[in-house]
Structure formats: C-alpha cells, structure tokens
N, C-alpha and C. Protein backbone atom coordinates (compact mmCIF):
# COMPACT_ATOMS: atom_id res chain seq x y z
N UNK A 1 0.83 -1.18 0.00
CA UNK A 1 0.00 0.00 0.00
C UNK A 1 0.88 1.25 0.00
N UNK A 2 0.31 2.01 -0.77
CA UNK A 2 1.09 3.60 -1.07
C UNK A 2 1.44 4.59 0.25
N UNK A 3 2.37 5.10 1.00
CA UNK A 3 2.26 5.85 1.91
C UNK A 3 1.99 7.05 1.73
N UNK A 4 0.77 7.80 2.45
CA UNK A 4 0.39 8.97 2.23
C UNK A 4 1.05 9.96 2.68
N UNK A 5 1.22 10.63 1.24
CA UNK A 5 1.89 11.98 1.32
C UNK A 5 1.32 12.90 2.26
N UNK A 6 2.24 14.19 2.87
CA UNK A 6 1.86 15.26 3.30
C UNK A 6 0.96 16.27 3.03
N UNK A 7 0.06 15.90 1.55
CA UNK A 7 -0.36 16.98 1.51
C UNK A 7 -1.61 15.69 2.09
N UNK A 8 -1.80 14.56 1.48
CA UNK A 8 -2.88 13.73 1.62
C UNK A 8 -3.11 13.62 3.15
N UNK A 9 -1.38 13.72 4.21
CA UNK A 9 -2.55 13.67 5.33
C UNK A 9 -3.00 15.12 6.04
N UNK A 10 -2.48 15.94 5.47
CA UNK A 10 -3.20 17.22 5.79
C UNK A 10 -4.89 17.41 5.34
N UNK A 11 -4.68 16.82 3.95
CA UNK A 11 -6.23 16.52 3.67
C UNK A 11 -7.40 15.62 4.83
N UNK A 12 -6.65 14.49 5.02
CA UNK A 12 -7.45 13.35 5.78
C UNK A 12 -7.50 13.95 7.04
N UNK A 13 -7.18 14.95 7.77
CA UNK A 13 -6.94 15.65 9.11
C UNK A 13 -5.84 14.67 10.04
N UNK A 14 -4.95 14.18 9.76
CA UNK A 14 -3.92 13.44 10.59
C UNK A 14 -2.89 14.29 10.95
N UNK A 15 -2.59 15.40 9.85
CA UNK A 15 -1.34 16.57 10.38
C UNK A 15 -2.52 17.96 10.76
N UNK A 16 -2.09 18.52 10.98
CA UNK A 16 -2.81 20.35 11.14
C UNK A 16 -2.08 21.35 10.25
N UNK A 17 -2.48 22.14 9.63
CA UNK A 17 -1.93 22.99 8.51
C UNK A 17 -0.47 23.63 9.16
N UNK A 18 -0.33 23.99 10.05
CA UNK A 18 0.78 23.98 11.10
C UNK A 18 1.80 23.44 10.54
N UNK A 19 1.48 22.10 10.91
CA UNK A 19 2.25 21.04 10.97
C UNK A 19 3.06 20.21 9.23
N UNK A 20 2.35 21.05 8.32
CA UNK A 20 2.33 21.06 7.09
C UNK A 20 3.19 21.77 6.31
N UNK A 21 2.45 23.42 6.85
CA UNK A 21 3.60 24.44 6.80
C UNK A 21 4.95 24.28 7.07
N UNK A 22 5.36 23.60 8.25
CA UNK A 22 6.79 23.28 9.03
C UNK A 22 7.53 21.92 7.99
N UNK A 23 6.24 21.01 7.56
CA UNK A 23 7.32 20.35 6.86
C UNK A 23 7.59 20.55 5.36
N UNK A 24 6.92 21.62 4.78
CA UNK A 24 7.24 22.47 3.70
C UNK A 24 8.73 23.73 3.68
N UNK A 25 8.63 24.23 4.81
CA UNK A 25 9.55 25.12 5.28
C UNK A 25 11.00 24.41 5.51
N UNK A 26 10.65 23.46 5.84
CA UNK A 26 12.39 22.63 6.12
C UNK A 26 12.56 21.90 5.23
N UNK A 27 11.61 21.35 3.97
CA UNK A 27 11.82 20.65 2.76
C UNK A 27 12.71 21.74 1.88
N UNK A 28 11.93 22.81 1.85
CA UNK A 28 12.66 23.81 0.75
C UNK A 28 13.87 24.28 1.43
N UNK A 29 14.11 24.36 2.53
CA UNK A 29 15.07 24.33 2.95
C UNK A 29 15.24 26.01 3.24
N UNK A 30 13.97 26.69 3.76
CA UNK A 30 14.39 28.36 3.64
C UNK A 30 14.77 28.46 5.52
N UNK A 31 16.08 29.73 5.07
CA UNK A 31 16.69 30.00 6.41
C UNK A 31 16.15 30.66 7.31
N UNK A 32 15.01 31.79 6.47
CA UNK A 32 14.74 32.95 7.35
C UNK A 32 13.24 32.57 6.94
N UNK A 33 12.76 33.28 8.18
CA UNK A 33 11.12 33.11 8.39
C UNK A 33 10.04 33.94 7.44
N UNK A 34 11.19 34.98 6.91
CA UNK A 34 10.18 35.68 5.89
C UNK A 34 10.10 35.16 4.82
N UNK A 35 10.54 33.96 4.60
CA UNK A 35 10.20 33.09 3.43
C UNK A 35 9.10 32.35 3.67
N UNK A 36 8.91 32.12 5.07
CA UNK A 36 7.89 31.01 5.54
C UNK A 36 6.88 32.12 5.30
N UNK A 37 6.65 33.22 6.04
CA UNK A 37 5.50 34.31 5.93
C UNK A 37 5.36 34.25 4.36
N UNK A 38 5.83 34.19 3.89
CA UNK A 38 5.73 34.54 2.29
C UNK A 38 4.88 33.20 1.39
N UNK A 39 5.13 32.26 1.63
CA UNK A 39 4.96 30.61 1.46
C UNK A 39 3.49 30.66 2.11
N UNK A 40 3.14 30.82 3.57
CA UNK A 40 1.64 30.94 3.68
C UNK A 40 1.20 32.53 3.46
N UNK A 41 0.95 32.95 2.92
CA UNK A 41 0.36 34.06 2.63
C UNK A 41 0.20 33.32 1.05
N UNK A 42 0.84 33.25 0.48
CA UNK A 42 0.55 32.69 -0.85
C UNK A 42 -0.39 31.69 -0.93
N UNK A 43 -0.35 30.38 -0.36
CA UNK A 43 -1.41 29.48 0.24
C UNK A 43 -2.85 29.93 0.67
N UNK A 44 -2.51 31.28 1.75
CA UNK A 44 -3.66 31.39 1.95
C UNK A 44 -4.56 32.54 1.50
N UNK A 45 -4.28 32.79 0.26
CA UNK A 45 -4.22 34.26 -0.67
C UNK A 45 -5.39 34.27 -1.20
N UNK A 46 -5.81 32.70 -1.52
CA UNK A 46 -7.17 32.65 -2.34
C UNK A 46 -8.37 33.05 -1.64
N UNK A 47 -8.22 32.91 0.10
CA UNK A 47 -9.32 33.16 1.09
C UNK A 47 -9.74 34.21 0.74
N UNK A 48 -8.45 35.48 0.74
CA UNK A 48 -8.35 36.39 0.82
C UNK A 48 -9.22 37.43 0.07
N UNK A 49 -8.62 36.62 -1.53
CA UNK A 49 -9.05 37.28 -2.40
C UNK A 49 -10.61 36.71 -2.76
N UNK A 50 -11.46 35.77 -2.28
CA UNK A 50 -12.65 35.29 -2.18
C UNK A 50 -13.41 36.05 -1.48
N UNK A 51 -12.76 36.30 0.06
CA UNK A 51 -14.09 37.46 0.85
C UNK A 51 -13.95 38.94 -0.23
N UNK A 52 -13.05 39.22 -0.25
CA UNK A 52 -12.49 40.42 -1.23
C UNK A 52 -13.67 40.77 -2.37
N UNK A 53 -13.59 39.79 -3.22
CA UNK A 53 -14.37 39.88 -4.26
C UNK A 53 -16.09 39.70 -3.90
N UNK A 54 -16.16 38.82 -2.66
CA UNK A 54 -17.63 38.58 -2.63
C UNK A 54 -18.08 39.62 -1.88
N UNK A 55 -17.37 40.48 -0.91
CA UNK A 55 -17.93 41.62 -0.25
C UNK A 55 -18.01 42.54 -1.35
N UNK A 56 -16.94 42.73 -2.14
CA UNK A 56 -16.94 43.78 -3.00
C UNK A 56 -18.11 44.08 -4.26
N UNK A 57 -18.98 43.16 -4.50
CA UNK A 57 -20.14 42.44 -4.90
C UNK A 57 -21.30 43.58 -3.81
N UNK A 58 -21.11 42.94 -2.58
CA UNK A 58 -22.44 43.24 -1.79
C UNK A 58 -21.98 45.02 -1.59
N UNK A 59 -20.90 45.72 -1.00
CA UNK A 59 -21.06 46.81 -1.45
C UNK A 59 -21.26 47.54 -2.36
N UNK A 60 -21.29 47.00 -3.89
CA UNK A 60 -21.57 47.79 -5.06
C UNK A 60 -22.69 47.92 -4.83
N UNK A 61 -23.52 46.79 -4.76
CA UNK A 61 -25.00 46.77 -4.65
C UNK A 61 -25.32 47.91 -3.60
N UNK A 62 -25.33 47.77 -2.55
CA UNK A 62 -25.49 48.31 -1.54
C UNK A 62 -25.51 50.31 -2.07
N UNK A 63 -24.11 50.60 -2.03
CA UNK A 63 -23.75 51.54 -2.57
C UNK A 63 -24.84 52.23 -4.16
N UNK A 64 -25.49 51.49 -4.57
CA UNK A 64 -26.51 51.91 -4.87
C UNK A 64 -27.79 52.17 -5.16
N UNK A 65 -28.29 51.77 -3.85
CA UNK A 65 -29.30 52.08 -2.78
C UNK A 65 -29.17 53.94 -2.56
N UNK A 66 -30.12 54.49 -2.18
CA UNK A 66 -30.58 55.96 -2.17
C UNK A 66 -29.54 55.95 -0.54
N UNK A 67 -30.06 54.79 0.23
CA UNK A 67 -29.33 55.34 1.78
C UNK A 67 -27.53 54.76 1.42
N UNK A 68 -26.71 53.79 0.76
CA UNK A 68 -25.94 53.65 0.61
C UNK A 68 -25.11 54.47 0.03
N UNK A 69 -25.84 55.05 -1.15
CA UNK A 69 -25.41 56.62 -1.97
C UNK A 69 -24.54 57.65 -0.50
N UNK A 70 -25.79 57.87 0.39
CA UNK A 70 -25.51 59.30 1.20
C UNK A 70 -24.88 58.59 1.99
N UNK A 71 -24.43 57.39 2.47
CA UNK A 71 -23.55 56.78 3.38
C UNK A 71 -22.47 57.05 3.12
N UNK A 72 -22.38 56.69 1.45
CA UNK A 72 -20.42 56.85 1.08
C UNK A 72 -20.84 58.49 0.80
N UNK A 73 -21.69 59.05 1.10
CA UNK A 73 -20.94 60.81 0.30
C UNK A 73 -20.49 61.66 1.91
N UNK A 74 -21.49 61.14 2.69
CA UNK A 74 -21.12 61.46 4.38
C UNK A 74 -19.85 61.20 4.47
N UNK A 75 -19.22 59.60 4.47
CA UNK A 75 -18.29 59.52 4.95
C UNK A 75 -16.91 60.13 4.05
N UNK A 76 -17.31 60.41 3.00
CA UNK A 76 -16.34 61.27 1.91
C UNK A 76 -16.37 62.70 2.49
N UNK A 77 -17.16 63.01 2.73
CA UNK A 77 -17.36 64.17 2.56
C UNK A 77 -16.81 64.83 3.98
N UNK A 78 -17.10 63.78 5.24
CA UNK A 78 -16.07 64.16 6.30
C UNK A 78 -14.56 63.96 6.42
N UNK A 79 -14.61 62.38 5.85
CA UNK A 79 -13.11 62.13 5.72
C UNK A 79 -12.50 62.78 5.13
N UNK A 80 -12.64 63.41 4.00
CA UNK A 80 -11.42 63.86 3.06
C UNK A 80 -11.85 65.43 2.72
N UNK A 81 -12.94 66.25 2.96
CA UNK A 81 -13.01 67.66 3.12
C UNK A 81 -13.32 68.28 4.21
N UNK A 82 -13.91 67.25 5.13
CA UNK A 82 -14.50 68.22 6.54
C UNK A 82 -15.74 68.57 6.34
N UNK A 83 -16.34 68.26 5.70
CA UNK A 83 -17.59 69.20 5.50
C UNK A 83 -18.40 68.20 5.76
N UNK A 84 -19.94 68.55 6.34
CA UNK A 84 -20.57 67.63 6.62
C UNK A 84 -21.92 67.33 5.07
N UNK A 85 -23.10 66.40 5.80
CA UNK A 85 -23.49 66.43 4.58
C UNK A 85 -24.87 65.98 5.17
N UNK A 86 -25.63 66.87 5.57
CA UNK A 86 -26.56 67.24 6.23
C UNK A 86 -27.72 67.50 4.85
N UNK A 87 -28.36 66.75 4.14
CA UNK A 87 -29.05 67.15 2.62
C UNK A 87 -30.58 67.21 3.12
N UNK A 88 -30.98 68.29 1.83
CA UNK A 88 -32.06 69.34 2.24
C UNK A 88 -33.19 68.92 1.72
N UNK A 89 -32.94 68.33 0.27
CA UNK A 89 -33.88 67.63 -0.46
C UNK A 89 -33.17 66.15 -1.04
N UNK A 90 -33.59 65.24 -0.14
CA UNK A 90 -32.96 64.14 -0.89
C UNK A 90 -34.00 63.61 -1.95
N UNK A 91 -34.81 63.51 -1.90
CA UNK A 91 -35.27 63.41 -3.31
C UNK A 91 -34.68 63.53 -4.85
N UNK A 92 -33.95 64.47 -4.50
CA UNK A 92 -33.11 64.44 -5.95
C UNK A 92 -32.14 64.14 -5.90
N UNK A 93 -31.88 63.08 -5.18
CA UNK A 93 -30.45 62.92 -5.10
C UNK A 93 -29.64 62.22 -6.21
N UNK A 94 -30.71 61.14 -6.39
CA UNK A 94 -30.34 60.18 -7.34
C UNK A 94 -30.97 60.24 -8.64
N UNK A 95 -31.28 61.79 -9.02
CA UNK A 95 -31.78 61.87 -10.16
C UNK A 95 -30.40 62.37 -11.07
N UNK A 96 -30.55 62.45 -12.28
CA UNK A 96 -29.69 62.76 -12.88
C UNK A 96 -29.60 64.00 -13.27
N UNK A 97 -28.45 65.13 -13.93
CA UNK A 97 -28.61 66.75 -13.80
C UNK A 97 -28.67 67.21 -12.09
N UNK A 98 -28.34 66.65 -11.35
CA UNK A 98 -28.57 67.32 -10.37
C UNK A 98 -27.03 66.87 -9.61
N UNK A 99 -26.74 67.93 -8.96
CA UNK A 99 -25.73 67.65 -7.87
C UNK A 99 -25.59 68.49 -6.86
N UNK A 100 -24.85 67.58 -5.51
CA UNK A 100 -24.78 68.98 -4.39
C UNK A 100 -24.02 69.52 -4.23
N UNK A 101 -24.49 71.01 -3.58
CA UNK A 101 -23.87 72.12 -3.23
C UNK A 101 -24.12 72.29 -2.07
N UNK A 102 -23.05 72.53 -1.49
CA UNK A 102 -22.43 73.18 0.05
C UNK A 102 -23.19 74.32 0.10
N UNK A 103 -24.33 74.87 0.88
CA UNK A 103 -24.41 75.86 0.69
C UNK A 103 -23.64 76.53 2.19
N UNK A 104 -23.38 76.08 2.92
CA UNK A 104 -22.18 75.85 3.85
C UNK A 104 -21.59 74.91 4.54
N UNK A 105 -20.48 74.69 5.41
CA UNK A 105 -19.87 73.28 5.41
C UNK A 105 -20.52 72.65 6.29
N UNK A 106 -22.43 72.93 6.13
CA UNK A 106 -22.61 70.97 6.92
C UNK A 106 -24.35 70.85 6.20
N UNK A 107 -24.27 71.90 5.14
CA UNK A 107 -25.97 71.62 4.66
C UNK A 107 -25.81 71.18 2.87
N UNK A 108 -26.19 70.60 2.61
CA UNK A 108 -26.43 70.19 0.76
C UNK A 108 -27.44 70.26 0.63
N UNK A 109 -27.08 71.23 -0.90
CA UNK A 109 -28.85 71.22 -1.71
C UNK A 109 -28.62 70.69 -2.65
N UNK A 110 -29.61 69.57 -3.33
CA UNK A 110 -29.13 69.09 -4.64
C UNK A 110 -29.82 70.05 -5.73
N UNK A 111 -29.22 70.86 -6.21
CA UNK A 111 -29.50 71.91 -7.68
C UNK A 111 -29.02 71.55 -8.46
N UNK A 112 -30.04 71.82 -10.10
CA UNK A 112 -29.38 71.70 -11.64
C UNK A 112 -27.94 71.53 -11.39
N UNK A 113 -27.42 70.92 -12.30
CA UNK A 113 -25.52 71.34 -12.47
C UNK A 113 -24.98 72.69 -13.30
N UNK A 114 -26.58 72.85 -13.99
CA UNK A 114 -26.45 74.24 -14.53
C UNK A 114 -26.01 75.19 -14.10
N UNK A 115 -27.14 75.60 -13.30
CA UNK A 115 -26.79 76.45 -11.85
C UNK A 115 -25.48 76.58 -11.00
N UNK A 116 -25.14 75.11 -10.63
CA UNK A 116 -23.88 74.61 -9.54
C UNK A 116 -22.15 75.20 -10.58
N UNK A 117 -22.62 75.06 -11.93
CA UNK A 117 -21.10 75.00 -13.10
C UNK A 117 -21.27 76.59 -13.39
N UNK A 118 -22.49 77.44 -13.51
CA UNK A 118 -22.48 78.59 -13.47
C UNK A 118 -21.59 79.69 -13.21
N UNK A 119 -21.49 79.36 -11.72
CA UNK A 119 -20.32 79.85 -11.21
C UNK A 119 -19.63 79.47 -9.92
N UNK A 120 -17.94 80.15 -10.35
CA UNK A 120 -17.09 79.30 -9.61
C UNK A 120 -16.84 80.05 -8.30
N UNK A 121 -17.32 78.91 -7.56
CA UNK A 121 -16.73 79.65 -6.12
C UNK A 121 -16.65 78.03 -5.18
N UNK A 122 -15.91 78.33 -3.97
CA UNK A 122 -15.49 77.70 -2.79
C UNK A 122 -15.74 78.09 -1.53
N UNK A 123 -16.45 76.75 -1.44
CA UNK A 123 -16.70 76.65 0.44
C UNK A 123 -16.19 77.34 1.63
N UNK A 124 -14.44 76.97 1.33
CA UNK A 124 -13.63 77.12 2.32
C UNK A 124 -13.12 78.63 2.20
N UNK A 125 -13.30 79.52 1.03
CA UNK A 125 -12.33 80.49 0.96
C UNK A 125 -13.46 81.63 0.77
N UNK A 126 -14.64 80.95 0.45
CA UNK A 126 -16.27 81.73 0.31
C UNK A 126 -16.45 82.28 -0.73
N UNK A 127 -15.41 82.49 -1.78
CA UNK A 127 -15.41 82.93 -3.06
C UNK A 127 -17.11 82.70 -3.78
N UNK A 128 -17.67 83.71 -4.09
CA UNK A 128 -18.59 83.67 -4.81
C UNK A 128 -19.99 82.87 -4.15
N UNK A 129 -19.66 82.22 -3.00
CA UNK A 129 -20.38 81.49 -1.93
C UNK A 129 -22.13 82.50 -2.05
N UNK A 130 -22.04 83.66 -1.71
CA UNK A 130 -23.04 84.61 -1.81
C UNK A 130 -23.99 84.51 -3.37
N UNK A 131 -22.99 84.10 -4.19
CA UNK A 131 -23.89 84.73 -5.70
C UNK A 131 -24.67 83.42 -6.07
N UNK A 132 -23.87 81.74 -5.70
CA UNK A 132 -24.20 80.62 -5.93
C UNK A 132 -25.59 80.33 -4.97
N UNK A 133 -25.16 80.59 -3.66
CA UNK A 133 -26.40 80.54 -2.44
C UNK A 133 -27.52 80.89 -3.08
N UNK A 134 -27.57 82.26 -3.56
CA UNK A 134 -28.70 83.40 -4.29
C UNK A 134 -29.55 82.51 -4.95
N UNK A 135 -28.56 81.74 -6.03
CA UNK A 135 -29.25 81.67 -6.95
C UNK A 135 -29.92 79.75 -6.84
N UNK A 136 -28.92 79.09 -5.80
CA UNK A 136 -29.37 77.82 -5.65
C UNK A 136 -30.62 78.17 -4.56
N UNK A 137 -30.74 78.37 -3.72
CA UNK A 137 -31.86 79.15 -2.72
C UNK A 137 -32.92 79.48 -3.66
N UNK A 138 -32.84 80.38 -4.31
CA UNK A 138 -33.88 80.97 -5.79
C UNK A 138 -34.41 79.65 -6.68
N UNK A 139 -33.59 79.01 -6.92
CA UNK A 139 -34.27 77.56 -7.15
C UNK A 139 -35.13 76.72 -6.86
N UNK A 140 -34.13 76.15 -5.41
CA UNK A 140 -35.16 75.95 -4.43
C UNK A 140 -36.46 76.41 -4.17
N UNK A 141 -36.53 77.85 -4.13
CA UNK A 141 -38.26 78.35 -2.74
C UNK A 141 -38.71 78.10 -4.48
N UNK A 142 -38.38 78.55 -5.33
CA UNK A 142 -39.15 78.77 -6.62
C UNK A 142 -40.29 77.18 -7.65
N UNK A 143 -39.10 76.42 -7.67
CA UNK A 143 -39.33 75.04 -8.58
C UNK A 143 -39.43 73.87 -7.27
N UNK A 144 -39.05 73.62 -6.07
CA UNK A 144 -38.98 73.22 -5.51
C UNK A 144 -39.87 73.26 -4.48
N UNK A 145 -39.99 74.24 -3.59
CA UNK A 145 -40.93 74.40 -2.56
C UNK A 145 -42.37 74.86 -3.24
N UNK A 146 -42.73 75.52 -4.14
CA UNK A 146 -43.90 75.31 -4.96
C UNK A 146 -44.64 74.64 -5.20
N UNK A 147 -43.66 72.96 -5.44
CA UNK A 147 -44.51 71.88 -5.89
C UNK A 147 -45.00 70.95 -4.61
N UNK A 148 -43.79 71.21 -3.98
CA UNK A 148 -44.27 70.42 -2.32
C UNK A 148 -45.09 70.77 -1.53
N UNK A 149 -44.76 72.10 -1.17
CA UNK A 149 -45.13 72.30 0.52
C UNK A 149 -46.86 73.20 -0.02
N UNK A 150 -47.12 73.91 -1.09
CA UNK A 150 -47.98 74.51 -1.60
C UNK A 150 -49.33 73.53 -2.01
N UNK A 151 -48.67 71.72 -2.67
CA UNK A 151 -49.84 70.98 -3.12
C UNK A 151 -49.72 70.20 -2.29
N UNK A 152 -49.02 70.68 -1.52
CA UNK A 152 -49.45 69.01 -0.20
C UNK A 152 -49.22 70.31 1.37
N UNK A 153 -50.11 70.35 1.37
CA UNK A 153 -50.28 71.40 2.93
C UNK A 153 -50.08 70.39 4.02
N UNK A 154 -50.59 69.13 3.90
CA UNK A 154 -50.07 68.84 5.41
C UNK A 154 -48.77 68.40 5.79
N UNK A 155 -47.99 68.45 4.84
CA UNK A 155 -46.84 67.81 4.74
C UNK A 155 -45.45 69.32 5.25
C-alpha cells in the first residue's frame, strides 16, 4: 500500500496545517522566516481574495441604494473635506442633472448642475459662496418648494 503523502494527510486531518507548513519550510530548505510568511500568505491568498471579491459584490450593490449613496458621500465628505453632509432635499439625489452644493460646510442642496457649473466659487475660501447661495436658494423656494409644501399642505 502507497504511503500517504503530506499533503494527503493534511487533507485526511492526521497533520494540522501547522504542521504542514513546518514540513514544507524545512523541505525547501528556507533560512529565514520571511520566506515562511511569504509561502503561507501565498497558500492562503485565495481566502483572501474570495471574501475580497464577494464583499466587493455586496457593497456595489449596496452603494446603490438611495441610503448607501448618502452613506459613502457622508463619509467622503467628512473624511477627506470636513464638511458635513446634512441634505435638504434628498429626493433628488439620485436623479440625474442634479448635484450637491455646500451651501455651507454641513448643509447640501441638490441643484441643476447648470446652476452649480455657473459659477465658480469655494466653500472654504467663500469665493462667490453669496452669488451661488442666491441663486441655488432661488431655485429651491421657486421650482422646488412650490410643488411640495404649496400641493401638499399637510406635509
């Protein structure tokens, strides 16, 4: 009868992956341990890259969902500018032609991009902050609060 190899009794559970690793490591004959780190990490790479890909799956999805949308723009929007993201009309969020504007660093209105590309100004330095407000605000009470708060009173 054939004597079973090391990988076969790692399969059959007679060694422990441990115990596998160690007699791989002294077969190849490596001196230093960052060869061994290197040897299982490779082995165990496929795990890796399996949750990897299958989470990366459920967040796409996720991510576009209306509440997954404002999840990643919150956490963008604190992590990497400071600004918060406190939105005024989400309703349009996920429509298309529309994007938000700071109308300071913790409120968003989603207005035309017309409007928003119009003109150039910044949050942080307030440049033009006044002329964009004007006219995204003017939007708003005009096309916006008209259709809502005027045909639906109890709301």
């Amino acid at each position: 009868m054939k004597e079973k190899t090391m990988h076969g009794k790692l399969l059959s559970g007679e060694i422990t992956y441990k115990q596998y690793m160690d007699f791989i490591f002294q077969r190849k004959g490596y001196n230093d341990y960052n060869h061994y780190q290197k040897l299982y990490r490779l082995n165990t790479g496929y795990k890796h890259y399996q949750y990897t890909h299958e989470n990366s799956k459920r967040v796409l999805k996720y991510q576009h969902t209306l509440k997954g949308f404002l999840v990643l723009k919150k956490h963008k929007a604190k992590r990497y500018k400071e600004l918060g993201y406190d939105v005024i009309n989400e309703d349009k969020v996920m429509e298309k032609g529309f994007v938000g504007h700071h109308i300071n660093k913790r409120y968003v209105l989603f207005i035309p991009l017309e409007i928003h590309n119009s003109i150039r100004h910044n949050v942080f330095t307030g440049k033009n902050m006044e002329v964009i407000n004007e006219q995204a605000i003017g939007w708003y009470t005009n096309n916006y609060l008209s259709c809502h708060v005027i045909n639906n009173p109890t709301k």
